[in-house]
C-alpha atoms as a PDB file:
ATOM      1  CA  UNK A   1     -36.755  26.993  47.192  1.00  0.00           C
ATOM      2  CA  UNK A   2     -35.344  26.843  51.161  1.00  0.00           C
ATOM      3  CA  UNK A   3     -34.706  23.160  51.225  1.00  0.00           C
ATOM      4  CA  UNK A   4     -33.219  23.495  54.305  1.00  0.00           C
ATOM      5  CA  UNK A   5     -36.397  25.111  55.675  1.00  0.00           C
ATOM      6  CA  UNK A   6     -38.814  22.111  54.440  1.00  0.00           C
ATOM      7  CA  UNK A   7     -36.262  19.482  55.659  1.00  0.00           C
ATOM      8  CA  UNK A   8     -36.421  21.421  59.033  1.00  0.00           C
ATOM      9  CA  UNK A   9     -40.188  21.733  58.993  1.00  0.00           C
ATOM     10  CA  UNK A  10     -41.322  18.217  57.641  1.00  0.00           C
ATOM     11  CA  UNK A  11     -38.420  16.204  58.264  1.00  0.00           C
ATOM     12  CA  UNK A  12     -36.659  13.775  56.111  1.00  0.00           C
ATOM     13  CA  UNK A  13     -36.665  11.915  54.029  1.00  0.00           C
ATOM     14  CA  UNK A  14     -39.198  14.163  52.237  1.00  0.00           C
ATOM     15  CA  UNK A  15     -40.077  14.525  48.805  1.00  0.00           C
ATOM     16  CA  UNK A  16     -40.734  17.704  47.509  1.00  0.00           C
ATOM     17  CA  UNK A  17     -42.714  18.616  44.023  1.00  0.00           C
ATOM     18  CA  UNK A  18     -42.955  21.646  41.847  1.00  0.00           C
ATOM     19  CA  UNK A  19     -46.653  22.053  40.715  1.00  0.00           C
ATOM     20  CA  UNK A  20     -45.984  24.641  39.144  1.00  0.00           C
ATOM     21  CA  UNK A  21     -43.418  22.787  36.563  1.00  0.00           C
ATOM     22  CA  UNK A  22     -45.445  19.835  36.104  1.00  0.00           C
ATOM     23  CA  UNK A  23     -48.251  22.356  35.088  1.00  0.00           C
ATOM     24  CA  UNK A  24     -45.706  23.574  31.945  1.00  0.00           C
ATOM     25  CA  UNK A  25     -44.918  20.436  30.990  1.00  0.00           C
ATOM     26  CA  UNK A  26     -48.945  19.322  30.480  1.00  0.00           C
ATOM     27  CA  UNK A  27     -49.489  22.395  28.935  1.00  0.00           C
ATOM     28  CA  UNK A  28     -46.224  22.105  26.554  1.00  0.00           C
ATOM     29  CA  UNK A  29     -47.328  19.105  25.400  1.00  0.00           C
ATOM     30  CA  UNK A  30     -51.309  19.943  24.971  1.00  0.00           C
ATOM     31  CA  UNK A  31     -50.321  22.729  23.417  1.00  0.00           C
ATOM     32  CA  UNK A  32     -48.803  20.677  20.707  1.00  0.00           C
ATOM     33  CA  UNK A  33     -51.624  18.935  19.628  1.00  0.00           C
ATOM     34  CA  UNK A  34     -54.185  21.952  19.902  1.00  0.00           C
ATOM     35  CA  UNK A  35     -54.352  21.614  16.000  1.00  0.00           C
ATOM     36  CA  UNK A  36     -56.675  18.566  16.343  1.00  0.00           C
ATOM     37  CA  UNK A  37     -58.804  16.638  18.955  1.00  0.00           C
ATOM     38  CA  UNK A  38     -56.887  15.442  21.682  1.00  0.00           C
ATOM     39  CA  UNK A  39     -56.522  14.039  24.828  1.00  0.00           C
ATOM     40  CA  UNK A  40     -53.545  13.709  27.310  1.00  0.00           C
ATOM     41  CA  UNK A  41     -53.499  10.869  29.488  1.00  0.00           C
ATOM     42  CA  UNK A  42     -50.874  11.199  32.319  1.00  0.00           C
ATOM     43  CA  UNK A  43     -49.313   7.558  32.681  1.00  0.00           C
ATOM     44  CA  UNK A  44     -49.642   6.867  36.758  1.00  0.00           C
ATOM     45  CA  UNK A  45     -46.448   4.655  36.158  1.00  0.00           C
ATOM     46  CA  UNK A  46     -44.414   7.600  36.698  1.00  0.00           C
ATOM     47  CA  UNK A  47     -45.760   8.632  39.812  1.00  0.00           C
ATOM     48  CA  UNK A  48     -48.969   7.927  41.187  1.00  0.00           C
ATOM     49  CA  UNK A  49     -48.707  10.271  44.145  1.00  0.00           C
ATOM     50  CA  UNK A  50     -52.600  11.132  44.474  1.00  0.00           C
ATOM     51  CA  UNK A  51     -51.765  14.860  45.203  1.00  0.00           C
ATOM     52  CA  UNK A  52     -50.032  15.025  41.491  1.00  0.00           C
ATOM     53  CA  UNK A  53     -52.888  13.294  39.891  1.00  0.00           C
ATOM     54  CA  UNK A  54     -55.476  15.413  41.176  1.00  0.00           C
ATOM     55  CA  UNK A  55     -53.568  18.539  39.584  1.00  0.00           C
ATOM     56  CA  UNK A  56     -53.045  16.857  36.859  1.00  0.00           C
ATOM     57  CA  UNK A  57     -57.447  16.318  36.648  1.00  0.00           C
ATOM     58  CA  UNK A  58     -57.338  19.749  37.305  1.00  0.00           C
ATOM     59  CA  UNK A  59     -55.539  20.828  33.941  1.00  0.00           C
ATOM     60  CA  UNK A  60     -57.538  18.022  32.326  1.00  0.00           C
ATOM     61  CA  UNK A  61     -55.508  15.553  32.068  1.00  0.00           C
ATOM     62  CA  UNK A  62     -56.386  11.887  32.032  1.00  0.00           C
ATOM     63  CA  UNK A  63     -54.669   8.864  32.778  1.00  0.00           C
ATOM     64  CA  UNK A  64     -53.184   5.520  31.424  1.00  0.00           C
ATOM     65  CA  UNK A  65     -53.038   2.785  34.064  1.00  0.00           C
ATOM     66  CA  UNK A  66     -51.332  -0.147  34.204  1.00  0.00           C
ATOM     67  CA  UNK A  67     -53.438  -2.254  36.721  1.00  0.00           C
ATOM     68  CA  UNK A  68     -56.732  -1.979  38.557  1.00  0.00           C
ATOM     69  CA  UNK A  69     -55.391   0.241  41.542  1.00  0.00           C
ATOM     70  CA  UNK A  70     -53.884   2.939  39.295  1.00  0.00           C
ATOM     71  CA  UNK A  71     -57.448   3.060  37.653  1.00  0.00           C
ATOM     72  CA  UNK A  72     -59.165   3.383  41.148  1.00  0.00           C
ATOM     73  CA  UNK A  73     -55.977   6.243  42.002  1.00  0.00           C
ATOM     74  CA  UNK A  74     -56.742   8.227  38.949  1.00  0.00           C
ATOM     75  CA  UNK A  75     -60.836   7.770  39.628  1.00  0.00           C
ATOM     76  CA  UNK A  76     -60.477   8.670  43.441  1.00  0.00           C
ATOM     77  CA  UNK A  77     -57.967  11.849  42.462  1.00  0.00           C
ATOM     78  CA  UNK A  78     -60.803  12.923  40.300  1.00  0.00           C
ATOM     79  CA  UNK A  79     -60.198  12.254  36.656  1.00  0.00           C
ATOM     80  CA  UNK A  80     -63.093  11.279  34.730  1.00  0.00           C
ATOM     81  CA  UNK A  81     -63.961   7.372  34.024  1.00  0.00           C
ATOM     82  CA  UNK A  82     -63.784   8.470  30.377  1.00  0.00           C
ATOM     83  CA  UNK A  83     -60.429   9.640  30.251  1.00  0.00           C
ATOM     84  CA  UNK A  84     -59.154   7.020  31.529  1.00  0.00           C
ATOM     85  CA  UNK A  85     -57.513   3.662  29.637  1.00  0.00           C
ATOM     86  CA  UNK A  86     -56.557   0.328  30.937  1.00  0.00           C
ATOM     87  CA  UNK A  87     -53.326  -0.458  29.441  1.00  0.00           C
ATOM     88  CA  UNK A  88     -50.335  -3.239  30.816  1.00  0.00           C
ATOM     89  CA  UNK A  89     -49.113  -6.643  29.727  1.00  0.00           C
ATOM     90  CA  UNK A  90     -50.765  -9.267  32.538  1.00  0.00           C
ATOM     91  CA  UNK A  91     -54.089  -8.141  33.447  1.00  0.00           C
ATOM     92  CA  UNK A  92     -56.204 -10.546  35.856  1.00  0.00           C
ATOM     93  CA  UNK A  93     -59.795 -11.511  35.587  1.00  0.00           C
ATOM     94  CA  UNK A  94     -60.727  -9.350  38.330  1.00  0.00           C
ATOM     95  CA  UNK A  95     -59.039  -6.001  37.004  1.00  0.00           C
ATOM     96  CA  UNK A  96     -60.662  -6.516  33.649  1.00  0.00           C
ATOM     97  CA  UNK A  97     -63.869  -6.912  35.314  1.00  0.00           C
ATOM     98  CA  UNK A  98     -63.497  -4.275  37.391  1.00  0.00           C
ATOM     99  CA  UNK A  99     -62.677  -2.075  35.078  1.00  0.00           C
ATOM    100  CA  UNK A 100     -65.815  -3.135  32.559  1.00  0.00           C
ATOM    101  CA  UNK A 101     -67.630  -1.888  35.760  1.00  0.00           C
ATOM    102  CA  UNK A 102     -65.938   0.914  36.273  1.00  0.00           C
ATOM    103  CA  UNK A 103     -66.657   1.989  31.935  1.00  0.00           C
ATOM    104  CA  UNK A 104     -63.580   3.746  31.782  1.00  0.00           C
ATOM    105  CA  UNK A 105     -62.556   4.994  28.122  1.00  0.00           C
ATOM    106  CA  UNK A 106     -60.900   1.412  26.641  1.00  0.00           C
ATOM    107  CA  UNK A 107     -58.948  -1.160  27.589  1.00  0.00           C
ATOM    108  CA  UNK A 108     -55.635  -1.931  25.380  1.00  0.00           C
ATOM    109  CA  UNK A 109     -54.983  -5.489  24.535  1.00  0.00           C
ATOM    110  CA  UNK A 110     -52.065  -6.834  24.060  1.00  0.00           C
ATOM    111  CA  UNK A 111     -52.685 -10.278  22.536  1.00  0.00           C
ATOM    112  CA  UNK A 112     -55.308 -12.283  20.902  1.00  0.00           C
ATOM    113  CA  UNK A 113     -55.789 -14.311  23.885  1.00  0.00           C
ATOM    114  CA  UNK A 114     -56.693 -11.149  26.100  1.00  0.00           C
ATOM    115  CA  UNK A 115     -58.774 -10.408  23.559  1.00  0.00           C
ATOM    116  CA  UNK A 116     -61.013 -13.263  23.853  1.00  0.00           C
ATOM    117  CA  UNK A 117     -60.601 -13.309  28.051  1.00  0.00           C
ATOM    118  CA  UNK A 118     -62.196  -9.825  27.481  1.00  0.00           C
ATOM    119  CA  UNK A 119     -64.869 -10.782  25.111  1.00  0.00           C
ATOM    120  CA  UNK A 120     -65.666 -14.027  27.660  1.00  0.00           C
ATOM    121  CA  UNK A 121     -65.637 -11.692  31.076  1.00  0.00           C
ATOM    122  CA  UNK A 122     -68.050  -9.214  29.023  1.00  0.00           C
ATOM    123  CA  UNK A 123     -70.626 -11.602  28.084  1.00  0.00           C
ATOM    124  CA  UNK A 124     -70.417 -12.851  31.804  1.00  0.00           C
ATOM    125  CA  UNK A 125     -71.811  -9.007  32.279  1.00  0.00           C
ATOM    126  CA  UNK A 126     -73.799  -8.420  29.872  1.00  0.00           C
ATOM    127  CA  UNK A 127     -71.990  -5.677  28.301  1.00  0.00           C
ATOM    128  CA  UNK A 128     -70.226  -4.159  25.886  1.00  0.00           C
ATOM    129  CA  UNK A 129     -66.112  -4.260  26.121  1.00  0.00           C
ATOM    130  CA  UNK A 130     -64.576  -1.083  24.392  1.00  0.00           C
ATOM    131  CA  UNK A 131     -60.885  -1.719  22.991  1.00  0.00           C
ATOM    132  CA  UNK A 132     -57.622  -0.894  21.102  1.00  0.00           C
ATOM    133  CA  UNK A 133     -55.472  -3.211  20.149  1.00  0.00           C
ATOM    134  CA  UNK A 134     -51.550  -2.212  20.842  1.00  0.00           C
ATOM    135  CA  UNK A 135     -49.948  -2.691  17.811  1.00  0.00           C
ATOM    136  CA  UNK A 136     -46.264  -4.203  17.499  1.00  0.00           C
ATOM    137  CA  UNK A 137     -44.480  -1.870  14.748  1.00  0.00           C
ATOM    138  CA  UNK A 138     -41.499  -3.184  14.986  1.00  0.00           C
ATOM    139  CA  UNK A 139     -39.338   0.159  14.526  1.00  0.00           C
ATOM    140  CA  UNK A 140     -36.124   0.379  16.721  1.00  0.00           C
ATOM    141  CA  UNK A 141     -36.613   3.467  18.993  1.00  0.00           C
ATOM    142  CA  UNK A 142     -32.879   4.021  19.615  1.00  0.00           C
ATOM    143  CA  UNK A 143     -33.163   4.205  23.278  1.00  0.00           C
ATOM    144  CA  UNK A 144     -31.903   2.189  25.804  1.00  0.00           C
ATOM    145  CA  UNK A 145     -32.547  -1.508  25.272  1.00  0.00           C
ATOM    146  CA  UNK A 146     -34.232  -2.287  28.800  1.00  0.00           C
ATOM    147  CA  UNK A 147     -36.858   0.477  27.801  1.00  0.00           C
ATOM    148  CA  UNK A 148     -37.535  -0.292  24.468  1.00  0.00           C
ATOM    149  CA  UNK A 149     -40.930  -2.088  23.304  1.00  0.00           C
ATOM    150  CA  UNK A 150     -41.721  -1.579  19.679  1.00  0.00           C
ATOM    151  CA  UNK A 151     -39.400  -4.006  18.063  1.00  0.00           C
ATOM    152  CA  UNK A 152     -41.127  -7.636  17.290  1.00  0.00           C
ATOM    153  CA  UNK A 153     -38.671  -9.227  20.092  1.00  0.00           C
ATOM    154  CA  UNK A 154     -39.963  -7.263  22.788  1.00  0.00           C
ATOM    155  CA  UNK A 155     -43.138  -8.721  24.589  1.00  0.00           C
ATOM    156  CA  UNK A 156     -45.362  -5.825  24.054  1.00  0.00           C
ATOM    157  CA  UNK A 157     -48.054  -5.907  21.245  1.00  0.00           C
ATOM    158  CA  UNK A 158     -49.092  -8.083  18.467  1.00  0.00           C
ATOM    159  CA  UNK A 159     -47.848  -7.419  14.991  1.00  0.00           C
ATOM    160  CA  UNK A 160     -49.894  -5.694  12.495  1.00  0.00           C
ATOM    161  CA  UNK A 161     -51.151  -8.746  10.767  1.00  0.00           C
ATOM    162  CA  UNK A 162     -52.364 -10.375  13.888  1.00  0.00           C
ATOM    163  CA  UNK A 163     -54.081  -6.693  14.328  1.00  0.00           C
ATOM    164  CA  UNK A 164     -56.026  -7.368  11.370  1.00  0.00           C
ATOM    165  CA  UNK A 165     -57.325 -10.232  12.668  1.00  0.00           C
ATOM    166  CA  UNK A 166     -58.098  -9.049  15.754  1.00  0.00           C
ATOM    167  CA  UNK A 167     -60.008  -5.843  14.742  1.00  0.00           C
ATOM    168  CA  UNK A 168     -61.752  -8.351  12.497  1.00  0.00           C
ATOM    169  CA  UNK A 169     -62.949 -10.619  15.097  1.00  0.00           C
ATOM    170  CA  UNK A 170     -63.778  -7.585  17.719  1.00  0.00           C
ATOM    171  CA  UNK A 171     -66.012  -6.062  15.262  1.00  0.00           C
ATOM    172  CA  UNK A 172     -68.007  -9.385  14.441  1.00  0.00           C
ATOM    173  CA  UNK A 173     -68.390 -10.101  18.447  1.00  0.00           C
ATOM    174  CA  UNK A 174     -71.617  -8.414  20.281  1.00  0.00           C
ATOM    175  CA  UNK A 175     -69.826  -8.041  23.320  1.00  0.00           C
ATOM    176  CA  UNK A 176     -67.038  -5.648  21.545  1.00  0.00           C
ATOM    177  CA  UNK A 177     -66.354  -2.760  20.211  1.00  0.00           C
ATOM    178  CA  UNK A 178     -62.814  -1.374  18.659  1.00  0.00           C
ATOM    179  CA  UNK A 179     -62.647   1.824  18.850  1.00  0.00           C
ATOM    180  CA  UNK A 180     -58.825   2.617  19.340  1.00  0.00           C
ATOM    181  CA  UNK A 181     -55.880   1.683  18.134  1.00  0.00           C
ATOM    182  CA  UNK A 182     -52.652   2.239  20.114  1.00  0.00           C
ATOM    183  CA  UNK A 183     -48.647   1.781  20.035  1.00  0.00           C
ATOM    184  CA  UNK A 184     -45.832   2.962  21.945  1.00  0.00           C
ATOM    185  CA  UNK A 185     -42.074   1.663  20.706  1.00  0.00           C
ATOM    186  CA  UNK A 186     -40.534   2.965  24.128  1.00  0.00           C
ATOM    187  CA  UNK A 187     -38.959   5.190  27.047  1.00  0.00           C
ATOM    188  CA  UNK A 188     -36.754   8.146  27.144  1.00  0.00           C
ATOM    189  CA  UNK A 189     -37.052   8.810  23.498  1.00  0.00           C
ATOM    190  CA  UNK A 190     -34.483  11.193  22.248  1.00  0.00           C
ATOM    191  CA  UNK A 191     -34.831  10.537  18.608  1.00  0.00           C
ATOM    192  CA  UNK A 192     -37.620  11.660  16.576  1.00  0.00           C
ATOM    193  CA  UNK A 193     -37.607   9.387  13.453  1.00  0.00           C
ATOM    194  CA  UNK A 194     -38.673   6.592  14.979  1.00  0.00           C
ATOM    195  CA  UNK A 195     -41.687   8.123  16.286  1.00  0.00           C
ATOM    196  CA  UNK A 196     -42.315   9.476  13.147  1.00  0.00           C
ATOM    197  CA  UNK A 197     -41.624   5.983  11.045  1.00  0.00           C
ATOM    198  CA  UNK A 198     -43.895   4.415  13.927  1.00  0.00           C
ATOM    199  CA  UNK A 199     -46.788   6.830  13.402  1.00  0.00           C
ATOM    200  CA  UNK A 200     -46.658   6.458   9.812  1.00  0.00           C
ATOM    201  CA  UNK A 201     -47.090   2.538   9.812  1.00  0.00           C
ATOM    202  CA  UNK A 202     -49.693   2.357  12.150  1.00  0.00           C
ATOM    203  CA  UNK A 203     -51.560   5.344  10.496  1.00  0.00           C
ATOM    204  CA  UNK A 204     -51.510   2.894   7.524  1.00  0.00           C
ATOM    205  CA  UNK A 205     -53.347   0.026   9.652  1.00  0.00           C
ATOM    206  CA  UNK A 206     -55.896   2.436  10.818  1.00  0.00           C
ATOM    207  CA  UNK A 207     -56.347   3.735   7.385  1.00  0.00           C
ATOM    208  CA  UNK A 208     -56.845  -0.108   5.789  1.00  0.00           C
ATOM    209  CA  UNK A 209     -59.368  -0.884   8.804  1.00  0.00           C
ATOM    210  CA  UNK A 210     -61.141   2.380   8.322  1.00  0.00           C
ATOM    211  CA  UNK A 211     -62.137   0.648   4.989  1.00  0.00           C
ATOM    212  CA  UNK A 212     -63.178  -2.755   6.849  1.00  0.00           C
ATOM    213  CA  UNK A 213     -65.852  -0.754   8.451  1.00  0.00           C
ATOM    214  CA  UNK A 214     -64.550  -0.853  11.912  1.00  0.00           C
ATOM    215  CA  UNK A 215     -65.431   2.283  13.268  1.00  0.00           C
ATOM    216  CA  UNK A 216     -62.253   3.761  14.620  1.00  0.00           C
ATOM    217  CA  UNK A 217     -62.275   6.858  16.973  1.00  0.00           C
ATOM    218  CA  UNK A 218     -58.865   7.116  18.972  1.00  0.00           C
ATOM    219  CA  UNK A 219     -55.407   7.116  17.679  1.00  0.00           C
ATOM    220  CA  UNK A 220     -52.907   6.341  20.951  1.00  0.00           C
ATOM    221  CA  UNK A 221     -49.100   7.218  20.325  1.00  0.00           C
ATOM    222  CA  UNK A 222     -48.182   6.284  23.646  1.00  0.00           C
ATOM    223  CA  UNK A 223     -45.966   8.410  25.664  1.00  0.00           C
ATOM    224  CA  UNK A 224     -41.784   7.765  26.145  1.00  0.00           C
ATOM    225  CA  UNK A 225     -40.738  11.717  25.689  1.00  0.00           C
ATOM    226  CA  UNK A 226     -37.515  12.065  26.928  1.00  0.00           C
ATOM    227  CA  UNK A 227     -36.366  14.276  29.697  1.00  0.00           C
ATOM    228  CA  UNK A 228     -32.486  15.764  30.420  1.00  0.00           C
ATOM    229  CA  UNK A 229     -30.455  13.743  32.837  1.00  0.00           C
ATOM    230  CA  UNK A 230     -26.939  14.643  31.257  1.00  0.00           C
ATOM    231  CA  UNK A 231     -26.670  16.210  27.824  1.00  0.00           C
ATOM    232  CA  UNK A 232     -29.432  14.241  26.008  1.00  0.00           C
ATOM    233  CA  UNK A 233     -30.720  16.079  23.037  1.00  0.00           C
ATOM    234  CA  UNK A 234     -34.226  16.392  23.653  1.00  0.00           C
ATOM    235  CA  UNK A 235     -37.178  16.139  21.688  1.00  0.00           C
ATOM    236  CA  UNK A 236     -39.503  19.513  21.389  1.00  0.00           C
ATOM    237  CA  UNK A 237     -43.388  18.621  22.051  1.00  0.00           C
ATOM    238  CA  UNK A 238     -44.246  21.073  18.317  1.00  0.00           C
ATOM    239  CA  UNK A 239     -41.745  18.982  16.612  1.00  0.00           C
ATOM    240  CA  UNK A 240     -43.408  15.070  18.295  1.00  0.00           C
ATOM    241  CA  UNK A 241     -47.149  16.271  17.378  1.00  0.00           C
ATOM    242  CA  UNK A 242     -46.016  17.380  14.120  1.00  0.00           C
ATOM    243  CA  UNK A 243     -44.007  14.248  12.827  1.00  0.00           C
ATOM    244  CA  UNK A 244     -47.479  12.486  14.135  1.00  0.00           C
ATOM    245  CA  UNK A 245     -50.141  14.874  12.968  1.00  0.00           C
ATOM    246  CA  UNK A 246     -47.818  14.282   9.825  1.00  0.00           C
ATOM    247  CA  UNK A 247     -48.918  10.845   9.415  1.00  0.00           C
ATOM    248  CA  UNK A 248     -52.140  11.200   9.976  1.00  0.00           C
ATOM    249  CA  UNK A 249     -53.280  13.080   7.158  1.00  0.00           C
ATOM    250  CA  UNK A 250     -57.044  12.186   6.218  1.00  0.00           C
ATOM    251  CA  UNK A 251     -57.871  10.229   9.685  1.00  0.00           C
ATOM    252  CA  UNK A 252     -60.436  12.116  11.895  1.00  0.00           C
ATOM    253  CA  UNK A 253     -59.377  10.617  14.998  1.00  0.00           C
ATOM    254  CA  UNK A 254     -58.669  11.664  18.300  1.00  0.00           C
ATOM    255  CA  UNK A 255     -55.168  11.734  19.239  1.00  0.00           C
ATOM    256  CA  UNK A 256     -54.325  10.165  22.494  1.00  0.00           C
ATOM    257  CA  UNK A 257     -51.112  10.712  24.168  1.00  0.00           C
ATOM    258  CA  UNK A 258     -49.445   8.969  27.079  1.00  0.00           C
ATOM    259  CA  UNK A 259     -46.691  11.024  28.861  1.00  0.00           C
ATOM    260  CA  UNK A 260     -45.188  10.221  32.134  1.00  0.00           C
ATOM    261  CA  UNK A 261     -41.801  10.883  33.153  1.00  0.00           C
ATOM    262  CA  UNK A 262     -41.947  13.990  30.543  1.00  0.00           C
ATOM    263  CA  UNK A 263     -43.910  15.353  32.827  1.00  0.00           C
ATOM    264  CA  UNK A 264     -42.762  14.358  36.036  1.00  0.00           C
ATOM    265  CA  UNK A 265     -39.525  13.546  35.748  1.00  0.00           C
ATOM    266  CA  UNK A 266     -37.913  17.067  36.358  1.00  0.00           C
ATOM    267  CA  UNK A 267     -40.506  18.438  39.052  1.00  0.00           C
ATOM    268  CA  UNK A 268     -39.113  16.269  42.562  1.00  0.00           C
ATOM    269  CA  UNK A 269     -36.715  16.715  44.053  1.00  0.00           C
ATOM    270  CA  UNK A 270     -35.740  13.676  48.081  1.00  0.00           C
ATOM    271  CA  UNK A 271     -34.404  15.650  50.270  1.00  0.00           C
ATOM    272  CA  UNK A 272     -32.618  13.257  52.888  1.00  0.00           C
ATOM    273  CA  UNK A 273     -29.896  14.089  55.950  1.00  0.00           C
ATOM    274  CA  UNK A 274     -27.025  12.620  56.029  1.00  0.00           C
ATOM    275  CA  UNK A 275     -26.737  10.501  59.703  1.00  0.00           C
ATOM    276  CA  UNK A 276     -22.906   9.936  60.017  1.00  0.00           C
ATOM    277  CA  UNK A 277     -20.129   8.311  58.145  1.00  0.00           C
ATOM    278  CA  UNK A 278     -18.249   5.414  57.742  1.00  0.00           C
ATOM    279  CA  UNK A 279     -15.010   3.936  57.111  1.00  0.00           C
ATOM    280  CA  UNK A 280     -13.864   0.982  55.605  1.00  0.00           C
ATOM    281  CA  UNK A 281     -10.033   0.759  54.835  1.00  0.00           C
ATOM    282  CA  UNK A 282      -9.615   3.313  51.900  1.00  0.00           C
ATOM    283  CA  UNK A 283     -13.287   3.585  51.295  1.00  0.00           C
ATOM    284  CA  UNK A 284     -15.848   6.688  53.037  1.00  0.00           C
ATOM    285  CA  UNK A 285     -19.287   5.964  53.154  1.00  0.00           C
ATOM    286  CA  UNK A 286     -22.190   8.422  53.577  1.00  0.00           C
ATOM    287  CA  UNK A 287     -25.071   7.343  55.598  1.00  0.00           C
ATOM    288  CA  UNK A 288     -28.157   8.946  55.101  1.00  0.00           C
ATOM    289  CA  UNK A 289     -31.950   8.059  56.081  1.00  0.00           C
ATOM    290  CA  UNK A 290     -33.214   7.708  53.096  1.00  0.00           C
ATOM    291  CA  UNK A 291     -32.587   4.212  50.872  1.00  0.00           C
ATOM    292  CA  UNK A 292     -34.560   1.864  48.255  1.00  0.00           C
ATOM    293  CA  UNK A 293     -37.943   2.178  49.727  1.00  0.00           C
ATOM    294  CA  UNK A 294     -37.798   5.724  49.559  1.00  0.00           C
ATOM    295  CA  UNK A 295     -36.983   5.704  46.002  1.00  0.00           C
ATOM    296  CA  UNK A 296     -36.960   2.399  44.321  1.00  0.00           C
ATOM    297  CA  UNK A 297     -36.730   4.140  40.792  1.00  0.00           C
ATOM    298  CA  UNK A 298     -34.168   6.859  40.970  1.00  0.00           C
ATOM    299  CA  UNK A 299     -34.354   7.842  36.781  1.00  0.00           C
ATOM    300  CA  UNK A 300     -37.979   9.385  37.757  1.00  0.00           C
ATOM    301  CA  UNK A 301     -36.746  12.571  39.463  1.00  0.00           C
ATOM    302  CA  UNK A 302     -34.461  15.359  37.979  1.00  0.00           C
ATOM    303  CA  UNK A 303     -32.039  15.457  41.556  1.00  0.00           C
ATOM    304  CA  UNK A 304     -31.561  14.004  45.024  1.00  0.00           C
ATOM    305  CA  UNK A 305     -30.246  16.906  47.352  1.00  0.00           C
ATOM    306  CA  UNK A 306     -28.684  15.143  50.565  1.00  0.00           C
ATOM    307  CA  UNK A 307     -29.052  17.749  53.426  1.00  0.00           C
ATOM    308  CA  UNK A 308     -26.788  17.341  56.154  1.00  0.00           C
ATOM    309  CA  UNK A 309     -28.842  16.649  59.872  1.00  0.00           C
ATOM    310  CA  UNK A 310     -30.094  19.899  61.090  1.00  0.00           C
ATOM    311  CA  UNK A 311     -28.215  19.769  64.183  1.00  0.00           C
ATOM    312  CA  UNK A 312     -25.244  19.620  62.000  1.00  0.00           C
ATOM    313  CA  UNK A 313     -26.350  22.683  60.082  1.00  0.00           C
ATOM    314  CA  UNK A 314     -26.667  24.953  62.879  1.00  0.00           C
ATOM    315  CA  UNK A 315     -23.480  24.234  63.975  1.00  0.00           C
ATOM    316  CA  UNK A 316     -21.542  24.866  60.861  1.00  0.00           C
ATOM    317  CA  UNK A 317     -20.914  21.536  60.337  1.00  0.00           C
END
C-alpha cells in the first residue's frame, strides 16, 4: 500500500484500514465455531468507526455495546436489533430504556441491583426485559492485570452463587426473561487454559439451571483473543472454539462470541507527517501533527507509520 500516496491525497493525520484483513479475521474466527450455532458479535469498544461496522453487518456480524450510542452505531451501520447485546458495568436509566425500546438481543447484567433497575424500568413499559447474567468465574486469565476481569477482585460480574439467585428471581418476575448466560475473564488473552477452565465452570452453572427450568438459549464467552504486538504466542481461533465447544458437551445453546481487537487490532494503520524538530540540551524531539486525540488508545492498531511532510519528501529530505 502507497502510504505516501494516501498521505498526499487525504492529508494527515489519516487513518487508514485494511477491509480486506478485518474480513479474515471474522471469518477465522466464524469459521471456528461452524460446528454449532453461533453468532459473532463484533465488540464496538475496539473501534466503532461506522464504515468498519457496516462491513462487519455485511459478513454478519453483530455487535456487543457498551452504552446506548454504540447500540444506536451498530443499529444505524446496519446490524440487526437482534444481534445486538447491551453489555458494560454503569448503565443509566435512559440507556436501559432505550434499549428495551430498541428490543435488541439481551442486555447483560452485572449485579443484582441492575437486575432489579431492569425489572422496575420494564414494568414502567409494559414489557418484557430479555437477560444474561455475567458471571464472575474467578479464574486468573494470565494477562496483564489492568485488563483482566474474571477474578472475584475485579468489578465485573457476580459470582456464581449470586447467579443462582439471580436466574432464580428473573425467571419468577413477569417482566423477565433469562435467556443467556455470559462471562469474559479478560483482554489480550494469550493463554488458552484459562479460557478453557472458565468455559468449563460456567458450562456447569448453565447445566444446574437448565434443571431449574430456566429456559436457557445463549452461551456468551466473551471476546479478549489476543493479537501480536511483539512475540506473544498467540492463540489459534480452532484451538479457542474447541477448548469451549469442549465444555459444552450436552448444552444446545447458541454460542456467542465477543471479539474486538482480534479483529481490528492488526488492520489500521495513522499515518501522520512529521512538522519539524526540536532540541532540548541532549534530547531530539520529533514533532508531528498527530497526538492523543488522534489516537487516545495506541494498543488498538498493529503500527503508526510517521511520514515525513510532503514537501520534505519531494525534496529528498
Amino acid at each position: 500500500m502507497d502510504y505516501l500516496d494516501l498521505a498526499k491525497t487525504y492529508q494527515t493525520p489519516l487513518y487508514v484500514y485494511d477491509l480486506g484483513a478485518i474480513t479474515h479475521a471474522f471469518n477465522a474466527i466464524k469459521d471456528a465455531f461452524k460446528a454449532r450455532k453461533s453468532l459473532i458479535c463484533y465488540a464496538l469498544k475496539a473501534n466503532s468507526n461506522l464504515s468498519i461496522i457496516h462491513h462487519l453487518a455485511t459478513l454478519g456480524s453483530g455487535a456487543d455495546c457498551v452504552s446506548i450510542g454504540e447500540v444506536k452505531r451498530a443499529l444505524k451501520a446496519g446490524i440487526p436489533k437482534y444481534k445486538i447485546i447491551f453489555s458494560g458495568v454503569g448503565k443509566r436509566d435512559d440507556e436501559i430504556l432505550q434499549a428495551l425500546q430498541a428490543d435488541i438481543l439481551f442486555i447483560n447484567v452485572e449485579s443484582e441491583e441492575e437486575l432489579t433497575r431492569i425489572e422496575s424500568l420494564a414494568k414502567s413499559i409494559n414489557t418484557i426485559a430479555r437477560i444474561s447474567v455475567r458471571v464472575n468465574p474467578n479464574i486468573d486469565a494470565k494477562t496483564h492485570p489492568y485488563i483482566s476481569t474474571g477474578l472475584h477482585e475485579n468489578k465485573f460480574g457476580v459470582d456464581i452463587e449470586q447467579a443462582k439467585s439471580m436466574y432464580i428471581f428473573a425467571k419468577n418476575s413477569p417482566f423477565l426473561e433469562p435467556v443467556g448466560i455470559h462471562f469474559h475473564i479478560g483482554s489480550q488473552l494469550t493463554e488458552l487454559e484459562p479460557i478453557k477452565q472458565a468455559a468449563q465452570k460456567i458450562a456447569e452453572l448453565a447445566h444446574s439451571l437448565l434443571a431449574l427450568k430456566i429456559d436457557l438459549k445463549f452461551f456468551d464467552v466473551g471476546g479478549g483473543i489476543g493479537i501480536q504486538y511483539t512475540n506473544e504466542t498467540l492463540i489459534n481461533p480452532y484451538d479457542y472454539a474447541q477448548a469451549i465447544l469442549g465444555a459444552l458437551y450436552g448444552l444446545d445453546l447458541t454460542i456467542i462470541c465477543e471479539p474486538g481487537r482480534f479483529l481490528v487490532g492488526n488492520s489500521g494503520v495513522l499515518l501522520t507527517s512529521v512538522l519539524y524538530e526540536k532540541h532540548n540540551g541532549t534530547k531530539r524531539f520529533v514533532i508531528v501533527d498527530a497526538a492523543m486525540n488522534d489516537l487516545i488508545r495506541p494498543a488498538l492498531y498493529h503500527a503508526t507509520h510517521t511520514i515525513k511532510c510532503l514537501s520534505q519528501s519531494k525534496q529528498g529530505q
